[in-house]
C-alpha atoms as a PDB file:
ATOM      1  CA  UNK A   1    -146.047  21.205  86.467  1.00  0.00           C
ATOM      2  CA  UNK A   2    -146.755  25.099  88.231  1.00  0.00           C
ATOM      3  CA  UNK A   3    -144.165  27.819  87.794  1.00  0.00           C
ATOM      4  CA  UNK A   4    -144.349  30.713  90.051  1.00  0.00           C
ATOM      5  CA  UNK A   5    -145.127  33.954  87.241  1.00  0.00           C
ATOM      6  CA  UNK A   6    -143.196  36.679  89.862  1.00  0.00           C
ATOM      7  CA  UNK A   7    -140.307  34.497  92.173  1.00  0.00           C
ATOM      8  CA  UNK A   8    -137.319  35.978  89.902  1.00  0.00           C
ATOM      9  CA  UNK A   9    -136.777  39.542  92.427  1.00  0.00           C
ATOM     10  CA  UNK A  10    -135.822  37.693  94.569  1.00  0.00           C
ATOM     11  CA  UNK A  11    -133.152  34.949  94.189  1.00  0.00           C
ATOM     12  CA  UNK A  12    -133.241  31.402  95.779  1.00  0.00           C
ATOM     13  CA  UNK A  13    -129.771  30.608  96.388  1.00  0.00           C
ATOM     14  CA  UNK A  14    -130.580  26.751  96.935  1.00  0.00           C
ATOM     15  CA  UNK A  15    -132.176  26.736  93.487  1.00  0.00           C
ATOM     16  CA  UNK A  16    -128.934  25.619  91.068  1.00  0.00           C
ATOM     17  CA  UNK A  17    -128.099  23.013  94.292  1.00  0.00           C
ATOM     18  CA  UNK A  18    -131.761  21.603  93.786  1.00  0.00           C
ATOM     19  CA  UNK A  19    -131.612  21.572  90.047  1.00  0.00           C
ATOM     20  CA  UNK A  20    -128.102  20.052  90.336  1.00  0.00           C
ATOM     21  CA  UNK A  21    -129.108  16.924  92.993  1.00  0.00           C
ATOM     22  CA  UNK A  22    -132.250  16.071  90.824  1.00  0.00           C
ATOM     23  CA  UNK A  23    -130.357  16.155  87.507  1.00  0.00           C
ATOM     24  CA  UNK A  24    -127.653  14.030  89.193  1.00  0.00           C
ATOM     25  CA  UNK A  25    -130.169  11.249  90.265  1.00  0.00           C
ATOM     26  CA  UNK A  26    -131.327  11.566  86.964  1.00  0.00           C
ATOM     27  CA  UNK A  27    -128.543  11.433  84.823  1.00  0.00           C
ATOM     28  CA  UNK A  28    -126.042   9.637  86.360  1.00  0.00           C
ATOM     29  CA  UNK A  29    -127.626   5.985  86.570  1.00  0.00           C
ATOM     30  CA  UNK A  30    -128.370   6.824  82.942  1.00  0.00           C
ATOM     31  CA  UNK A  31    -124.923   6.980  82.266  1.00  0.00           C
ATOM     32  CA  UNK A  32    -123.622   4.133  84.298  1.00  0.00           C
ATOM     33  CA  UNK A  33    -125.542   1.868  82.280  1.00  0.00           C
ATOM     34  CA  UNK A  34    -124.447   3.109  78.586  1.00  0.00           C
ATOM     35  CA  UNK A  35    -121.750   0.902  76.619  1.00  0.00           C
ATOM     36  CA  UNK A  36    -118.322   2.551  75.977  1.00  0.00           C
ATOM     37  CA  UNK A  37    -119.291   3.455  72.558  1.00  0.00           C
ATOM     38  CA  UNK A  38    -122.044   5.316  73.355  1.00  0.00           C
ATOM     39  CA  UNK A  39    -119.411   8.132  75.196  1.00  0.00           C
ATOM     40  CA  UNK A  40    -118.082   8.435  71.414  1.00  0.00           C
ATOM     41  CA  UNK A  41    -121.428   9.381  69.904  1.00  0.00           C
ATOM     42  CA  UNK A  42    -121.163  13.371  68.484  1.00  0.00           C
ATOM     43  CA  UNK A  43    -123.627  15.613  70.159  1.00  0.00           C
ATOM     44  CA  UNK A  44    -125.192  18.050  67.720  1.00  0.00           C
ATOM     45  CA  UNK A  45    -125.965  21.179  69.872  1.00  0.00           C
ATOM     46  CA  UNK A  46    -121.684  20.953  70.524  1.00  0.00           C
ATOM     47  CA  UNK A  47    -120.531  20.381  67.107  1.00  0.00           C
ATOM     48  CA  UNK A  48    -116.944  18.508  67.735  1.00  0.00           C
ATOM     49  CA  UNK A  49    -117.577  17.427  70.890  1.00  0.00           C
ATOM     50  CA  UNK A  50    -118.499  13.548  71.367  1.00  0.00           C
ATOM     51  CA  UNK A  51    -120.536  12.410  74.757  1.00  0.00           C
ATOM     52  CA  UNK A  52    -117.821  12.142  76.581  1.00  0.00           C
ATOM     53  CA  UNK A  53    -116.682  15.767  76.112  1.00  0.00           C
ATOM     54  CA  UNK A  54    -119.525  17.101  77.231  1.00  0.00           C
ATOM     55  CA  UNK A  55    -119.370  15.371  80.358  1.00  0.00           C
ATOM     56  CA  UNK A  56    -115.658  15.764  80.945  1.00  0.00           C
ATOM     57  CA  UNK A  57    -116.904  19.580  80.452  1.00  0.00           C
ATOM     58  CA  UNK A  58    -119.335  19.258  82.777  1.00  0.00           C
ATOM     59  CA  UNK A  59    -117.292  17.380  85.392  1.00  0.00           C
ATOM     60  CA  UNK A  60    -114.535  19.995  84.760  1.00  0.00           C
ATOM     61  CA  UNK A  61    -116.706  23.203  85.487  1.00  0.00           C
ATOM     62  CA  UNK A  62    -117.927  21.941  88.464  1.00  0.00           C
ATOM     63  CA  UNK A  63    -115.221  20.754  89.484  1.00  0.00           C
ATOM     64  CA  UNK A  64    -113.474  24.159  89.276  1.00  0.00           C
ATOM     65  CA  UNK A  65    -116.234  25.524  91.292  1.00  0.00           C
ATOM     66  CA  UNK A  66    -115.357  22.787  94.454  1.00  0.00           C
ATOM     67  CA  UNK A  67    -112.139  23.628  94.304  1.00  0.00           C
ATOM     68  CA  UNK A  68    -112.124  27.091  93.930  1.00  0.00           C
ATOM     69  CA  UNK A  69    -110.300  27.553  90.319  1.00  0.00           C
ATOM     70  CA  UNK A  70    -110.606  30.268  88.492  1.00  0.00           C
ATOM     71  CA  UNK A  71    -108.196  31.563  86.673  1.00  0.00           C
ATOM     72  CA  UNK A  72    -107.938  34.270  84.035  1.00  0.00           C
ATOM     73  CA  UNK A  73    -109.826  32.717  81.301  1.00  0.00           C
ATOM     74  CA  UNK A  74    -111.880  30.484  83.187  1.00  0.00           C
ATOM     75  CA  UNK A  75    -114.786  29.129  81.107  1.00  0.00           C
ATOM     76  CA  UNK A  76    -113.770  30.514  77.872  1.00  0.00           C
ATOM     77  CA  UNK A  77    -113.548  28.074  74.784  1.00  0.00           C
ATOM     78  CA  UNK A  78    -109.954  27.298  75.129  1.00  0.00           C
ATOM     79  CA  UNK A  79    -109.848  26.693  78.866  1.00  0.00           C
ATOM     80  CA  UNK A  80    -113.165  24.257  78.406  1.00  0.00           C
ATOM     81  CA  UNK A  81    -110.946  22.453  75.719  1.00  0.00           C
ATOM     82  CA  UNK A  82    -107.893  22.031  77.896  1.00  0.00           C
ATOM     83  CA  UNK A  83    -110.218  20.966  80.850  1.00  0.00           C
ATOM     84  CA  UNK A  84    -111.497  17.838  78.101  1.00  0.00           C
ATOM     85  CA  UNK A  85    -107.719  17.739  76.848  1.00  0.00           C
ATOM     86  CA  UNK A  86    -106.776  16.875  80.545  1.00  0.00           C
ATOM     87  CA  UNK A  87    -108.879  14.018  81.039  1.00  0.00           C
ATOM     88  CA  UNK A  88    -108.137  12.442  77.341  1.00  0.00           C
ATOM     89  CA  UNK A  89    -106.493   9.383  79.580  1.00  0.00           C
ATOM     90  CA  UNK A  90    -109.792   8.770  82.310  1.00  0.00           C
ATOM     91  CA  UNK A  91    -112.061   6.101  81.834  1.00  0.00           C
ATOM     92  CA  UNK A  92    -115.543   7.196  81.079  1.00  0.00           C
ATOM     93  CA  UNK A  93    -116.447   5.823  84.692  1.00  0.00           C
ATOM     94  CA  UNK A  94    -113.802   8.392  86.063  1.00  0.00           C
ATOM     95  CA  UNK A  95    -115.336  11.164  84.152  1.00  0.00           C
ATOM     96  CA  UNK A  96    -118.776  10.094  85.591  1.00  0.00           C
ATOM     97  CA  UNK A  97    -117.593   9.598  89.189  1.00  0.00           C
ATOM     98  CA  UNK A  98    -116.375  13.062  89.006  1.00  0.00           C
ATOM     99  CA  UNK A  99    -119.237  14.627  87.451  1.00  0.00           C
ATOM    100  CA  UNK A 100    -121.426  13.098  90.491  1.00  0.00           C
ATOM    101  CA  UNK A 101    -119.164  14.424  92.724  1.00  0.00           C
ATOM    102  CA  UNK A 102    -119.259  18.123  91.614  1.00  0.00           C
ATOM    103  CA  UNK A 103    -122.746  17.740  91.205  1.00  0.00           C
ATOM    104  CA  UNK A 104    -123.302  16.717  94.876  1.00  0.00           C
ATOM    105  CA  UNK A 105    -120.971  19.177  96.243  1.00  0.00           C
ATOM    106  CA  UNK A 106    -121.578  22.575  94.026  1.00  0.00           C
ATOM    107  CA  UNK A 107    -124.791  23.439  95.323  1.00  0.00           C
ATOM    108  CA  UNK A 108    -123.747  25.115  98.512  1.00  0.00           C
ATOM    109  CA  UNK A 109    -120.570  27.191  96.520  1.00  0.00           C
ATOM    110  CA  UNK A 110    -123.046  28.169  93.745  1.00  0.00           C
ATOM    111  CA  UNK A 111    -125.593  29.556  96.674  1.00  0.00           C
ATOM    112  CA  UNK A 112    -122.569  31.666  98.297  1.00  0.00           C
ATOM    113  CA  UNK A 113    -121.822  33.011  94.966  1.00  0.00           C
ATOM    114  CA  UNK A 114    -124.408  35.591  94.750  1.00  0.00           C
ATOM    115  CA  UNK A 115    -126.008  34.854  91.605  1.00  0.00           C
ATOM    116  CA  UNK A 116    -122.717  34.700  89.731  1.00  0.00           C
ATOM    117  CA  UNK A 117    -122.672  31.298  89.069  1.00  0.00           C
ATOM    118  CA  UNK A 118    -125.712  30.536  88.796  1.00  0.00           C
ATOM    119  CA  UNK A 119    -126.033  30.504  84.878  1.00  0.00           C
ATOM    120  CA  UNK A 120    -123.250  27.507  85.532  1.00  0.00           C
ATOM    121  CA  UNK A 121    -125.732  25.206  86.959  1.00  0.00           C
ATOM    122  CA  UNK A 122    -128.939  25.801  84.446  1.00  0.00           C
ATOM    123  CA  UNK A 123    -125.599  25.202  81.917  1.00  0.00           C
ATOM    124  CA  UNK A 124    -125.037  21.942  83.154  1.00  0.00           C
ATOM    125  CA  UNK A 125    -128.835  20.499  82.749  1.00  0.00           C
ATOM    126  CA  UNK A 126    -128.593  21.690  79.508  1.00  0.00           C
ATOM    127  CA  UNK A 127    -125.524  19.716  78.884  1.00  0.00           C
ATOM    128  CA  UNK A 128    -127.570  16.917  80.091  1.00  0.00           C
ATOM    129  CA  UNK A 129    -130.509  17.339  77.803  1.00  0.00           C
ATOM    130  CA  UNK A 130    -127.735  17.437  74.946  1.00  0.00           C
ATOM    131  CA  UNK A 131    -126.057  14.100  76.146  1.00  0.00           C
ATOM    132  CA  UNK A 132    -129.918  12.653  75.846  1.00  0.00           C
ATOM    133  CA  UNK A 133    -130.392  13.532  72.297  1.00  0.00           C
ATOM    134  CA  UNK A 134    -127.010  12.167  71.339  1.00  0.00           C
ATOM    135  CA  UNK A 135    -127.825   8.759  73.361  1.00  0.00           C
ATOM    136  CA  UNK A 136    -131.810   9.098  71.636  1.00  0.00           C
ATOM    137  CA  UNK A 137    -133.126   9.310  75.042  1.00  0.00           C
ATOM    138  CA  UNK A 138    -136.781  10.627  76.221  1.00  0.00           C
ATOM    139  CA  UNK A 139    -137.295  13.579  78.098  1.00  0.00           C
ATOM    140  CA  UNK A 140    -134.479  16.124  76.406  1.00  0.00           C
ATOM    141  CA  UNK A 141    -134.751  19.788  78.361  1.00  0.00           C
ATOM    142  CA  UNK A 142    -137.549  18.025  80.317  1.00  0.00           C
ATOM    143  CA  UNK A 143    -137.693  15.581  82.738  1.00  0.00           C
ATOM    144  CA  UNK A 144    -138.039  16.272  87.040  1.00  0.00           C
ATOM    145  CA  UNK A 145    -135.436  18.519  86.622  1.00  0.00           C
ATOM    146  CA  UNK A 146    -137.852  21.144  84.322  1.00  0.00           C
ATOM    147  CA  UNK A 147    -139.386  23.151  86.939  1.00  0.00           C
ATOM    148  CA  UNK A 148    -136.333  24.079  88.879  1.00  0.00           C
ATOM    149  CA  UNK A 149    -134.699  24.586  85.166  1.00  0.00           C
ATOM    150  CA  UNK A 150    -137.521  27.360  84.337  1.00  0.00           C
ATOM    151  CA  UNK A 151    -137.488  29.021  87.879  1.00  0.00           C
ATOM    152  CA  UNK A 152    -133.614  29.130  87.532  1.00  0.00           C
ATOM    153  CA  UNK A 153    -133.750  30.491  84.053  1.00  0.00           C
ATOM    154  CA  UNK A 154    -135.924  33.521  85.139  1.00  0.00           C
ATOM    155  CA  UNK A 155    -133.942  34.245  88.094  1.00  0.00           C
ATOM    156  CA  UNK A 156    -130.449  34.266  85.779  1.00  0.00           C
ATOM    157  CA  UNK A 157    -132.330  36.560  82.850  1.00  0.00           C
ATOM    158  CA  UNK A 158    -133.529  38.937  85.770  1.00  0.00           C
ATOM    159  CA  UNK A 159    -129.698  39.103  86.682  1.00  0.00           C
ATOM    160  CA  UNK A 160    -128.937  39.867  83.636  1.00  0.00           C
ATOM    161  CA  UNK A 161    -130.968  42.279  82.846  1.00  0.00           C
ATOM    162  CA  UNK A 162    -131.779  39.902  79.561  1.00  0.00           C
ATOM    163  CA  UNK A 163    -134.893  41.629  77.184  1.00  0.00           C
ATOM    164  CA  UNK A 164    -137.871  40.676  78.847  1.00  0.00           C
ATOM    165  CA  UNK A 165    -140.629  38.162  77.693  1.00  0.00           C
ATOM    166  CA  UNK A 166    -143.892  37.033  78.892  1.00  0.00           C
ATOM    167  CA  UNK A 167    -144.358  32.722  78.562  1.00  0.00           C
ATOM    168  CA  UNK A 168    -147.173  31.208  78.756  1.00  0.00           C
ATOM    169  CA  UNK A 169    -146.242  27.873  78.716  1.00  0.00           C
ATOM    170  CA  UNK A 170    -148.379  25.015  77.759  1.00  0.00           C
ATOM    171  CA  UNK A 171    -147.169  22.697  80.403  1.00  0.00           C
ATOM    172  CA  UNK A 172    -147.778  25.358  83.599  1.00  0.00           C
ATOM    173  CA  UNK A 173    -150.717  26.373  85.530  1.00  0.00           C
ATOM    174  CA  UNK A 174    -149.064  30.075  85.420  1.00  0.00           C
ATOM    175  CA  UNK A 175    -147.356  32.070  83.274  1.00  0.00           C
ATOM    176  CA  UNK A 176    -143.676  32.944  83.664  1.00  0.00           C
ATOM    177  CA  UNK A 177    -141.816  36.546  83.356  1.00  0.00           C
ATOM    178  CA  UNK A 178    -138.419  36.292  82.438  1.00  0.00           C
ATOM    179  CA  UNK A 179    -135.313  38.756  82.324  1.00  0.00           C
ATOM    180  CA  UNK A 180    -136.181  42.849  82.988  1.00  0.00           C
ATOM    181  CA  UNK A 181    -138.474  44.086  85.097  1.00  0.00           C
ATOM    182  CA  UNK A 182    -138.025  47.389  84.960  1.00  0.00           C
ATOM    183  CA  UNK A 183    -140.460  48.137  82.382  1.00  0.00           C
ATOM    184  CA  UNK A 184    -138.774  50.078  79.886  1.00  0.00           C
ATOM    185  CA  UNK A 185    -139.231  47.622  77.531  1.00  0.00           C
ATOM    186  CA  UNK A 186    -142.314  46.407  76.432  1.00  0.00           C
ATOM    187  CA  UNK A 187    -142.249  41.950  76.897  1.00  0.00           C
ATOM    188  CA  UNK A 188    -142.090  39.890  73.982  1.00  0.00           C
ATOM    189  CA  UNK A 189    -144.527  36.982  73.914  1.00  0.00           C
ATOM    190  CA  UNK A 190    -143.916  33.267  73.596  1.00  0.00           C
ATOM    191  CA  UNK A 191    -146.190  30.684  73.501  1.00  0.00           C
ATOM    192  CA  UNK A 192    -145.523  27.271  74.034  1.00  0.00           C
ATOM    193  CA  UNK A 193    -144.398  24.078  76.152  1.00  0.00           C
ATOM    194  CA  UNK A 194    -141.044  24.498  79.013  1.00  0.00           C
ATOM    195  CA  UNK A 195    -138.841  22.437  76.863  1.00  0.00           C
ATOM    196  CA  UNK A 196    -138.944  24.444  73.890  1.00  0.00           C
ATOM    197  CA  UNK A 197    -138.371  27.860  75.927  1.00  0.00           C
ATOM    198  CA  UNK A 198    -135.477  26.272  77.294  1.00  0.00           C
ATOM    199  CA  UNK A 199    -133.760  24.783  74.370  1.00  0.00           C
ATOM    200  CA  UNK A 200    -134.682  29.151  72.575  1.00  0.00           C
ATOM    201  CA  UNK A 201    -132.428  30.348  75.424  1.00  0.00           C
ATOM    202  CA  UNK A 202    -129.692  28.058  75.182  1.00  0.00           C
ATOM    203  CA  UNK A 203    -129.444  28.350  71.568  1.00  0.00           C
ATOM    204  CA  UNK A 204    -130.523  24.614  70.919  1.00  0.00           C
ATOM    205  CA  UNK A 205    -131.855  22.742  67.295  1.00  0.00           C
ATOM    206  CA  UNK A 206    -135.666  23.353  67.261  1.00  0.00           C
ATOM    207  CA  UNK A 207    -136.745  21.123  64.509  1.00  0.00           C
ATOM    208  CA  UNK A 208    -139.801  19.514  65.483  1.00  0.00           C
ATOM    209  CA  UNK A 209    -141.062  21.726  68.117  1.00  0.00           C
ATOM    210  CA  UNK A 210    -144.094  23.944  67.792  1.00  0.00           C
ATOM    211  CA  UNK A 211    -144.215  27.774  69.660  1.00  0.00           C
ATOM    212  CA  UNK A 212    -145.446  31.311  69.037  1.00  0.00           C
ATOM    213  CA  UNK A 213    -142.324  33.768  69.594  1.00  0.00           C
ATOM    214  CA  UNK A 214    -143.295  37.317  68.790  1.00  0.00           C
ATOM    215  CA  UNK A 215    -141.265  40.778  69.464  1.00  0.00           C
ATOM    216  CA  UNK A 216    -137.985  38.987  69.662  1.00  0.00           C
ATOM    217  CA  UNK A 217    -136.094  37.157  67.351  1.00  0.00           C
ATOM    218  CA  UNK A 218    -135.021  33.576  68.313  1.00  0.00           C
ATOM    219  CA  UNK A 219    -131.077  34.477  68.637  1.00  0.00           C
ATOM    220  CA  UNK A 220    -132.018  37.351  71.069  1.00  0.00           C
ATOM    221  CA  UNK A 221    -132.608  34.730  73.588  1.00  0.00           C
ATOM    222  CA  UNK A 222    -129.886  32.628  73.729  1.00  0.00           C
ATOM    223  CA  UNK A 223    -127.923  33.122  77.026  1.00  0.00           C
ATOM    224  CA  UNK A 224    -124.876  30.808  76.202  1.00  0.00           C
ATOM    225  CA  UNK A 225    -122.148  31.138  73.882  1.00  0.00           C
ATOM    226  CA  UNK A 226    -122.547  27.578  72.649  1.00  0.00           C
END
């Protein structure tokens, strides 16, 4: 796998689409072929939510962003549990059917956005590497889907002006520079493989998985709420 070190200036606004569309093709036969009781399984990283919230979380958000809903409160922990709430009655092939759906169609939206929903997108394929732990599947925060994960991550720290840090990452040819560039604050360093980076800025369980972190503590990173 290369990462680009300096693409983040800049935004791609076909980057979330891309990351979307290969998660999709990914994730969705996955699911298609699970048993009913699989959708039941907890998932740790989500603690009360089964499988099958997740999803209908997923389906929900992107939905919203297809349709153009966004209300006053959009996103926050109580609209995400009404969105589940809602679909308490679908089948888990509805839920699936409409997560495919938003993530065919939200690509183009998220690119008009400017950057605003692009955290959204690098959400949802980490929603997807939860769902594979909880089913005990290979390839958790990896997979095809990793380079356009780690490109998309830089480009939505940059945005937000996150701390900056310096990766050199195990499973790249380059290194990668993530959140401020302005220089006013010295990088922190982490060493280690794309996975693990990802699973540091979305606040993920790290048992297992070997890294250098230095001038930044682990919670400084994480991007997401939960």
């Amino acid at each position: 796998m290369t990462t680009p070190a300096d693409v983040h200036d800049v935004r791609d606004p076909e980057l979330p689409g891309r990351l979307l569309t290969v998660e999709r093709d990914a994730l969705v036969p996955l699911l298609r072929g699970r048993d009913d009781a699989d959708f039941a399984l907890p998932v740790a990283a989500c603690p009360g939510w089964t499988v099958r919230d997740v999803l209908a979380h997923c389906s929900a958000a992107l939905s919203r962003v297809v349709e153009s809903r966004f209300e006053e409160g959009v996103f926050s922990p109580e609209s995400n549990e009404r969105d589940i709430a809602e679909r308490a009655g679908w089948a888990n092939a509805q839920v699936v059917d409409e997560l495919e759906r938003g993530m065919t169609a939200a690509g183009p939206l998220i690119a008009d956005a400017g950057g605003a929903l692009d955290v959204l997108a690098l959400g949802e394929w980490v929603h997807a590497g939860d769902v594979r732990v909880a089913l005990r599947e290979p390839d958790a925060y990896a997979g095809p889907g990793l380079p356009h994960a780690l490109a998309l991550l830089g480009q939505v720290t940059t945005r937000k002006g996150h701390l900056p840090l310096h990766a050199d990452l195990d499973d790249a040819d380059e290194p990668l520079r993530l959140g401020d560039t302005s220089g006013e604050r010295p990088p922190a360093r982490y060493i280690g493989d794309g996975p693990t980076l990802v699973r540091l800025y979305a606040g993920r369980p790290l048992e297992g998985a070997s890294y250098e972190l230095a001038g930044v503590e682990a919670a400084e990173l994480n991007i997401f709420g939960r």
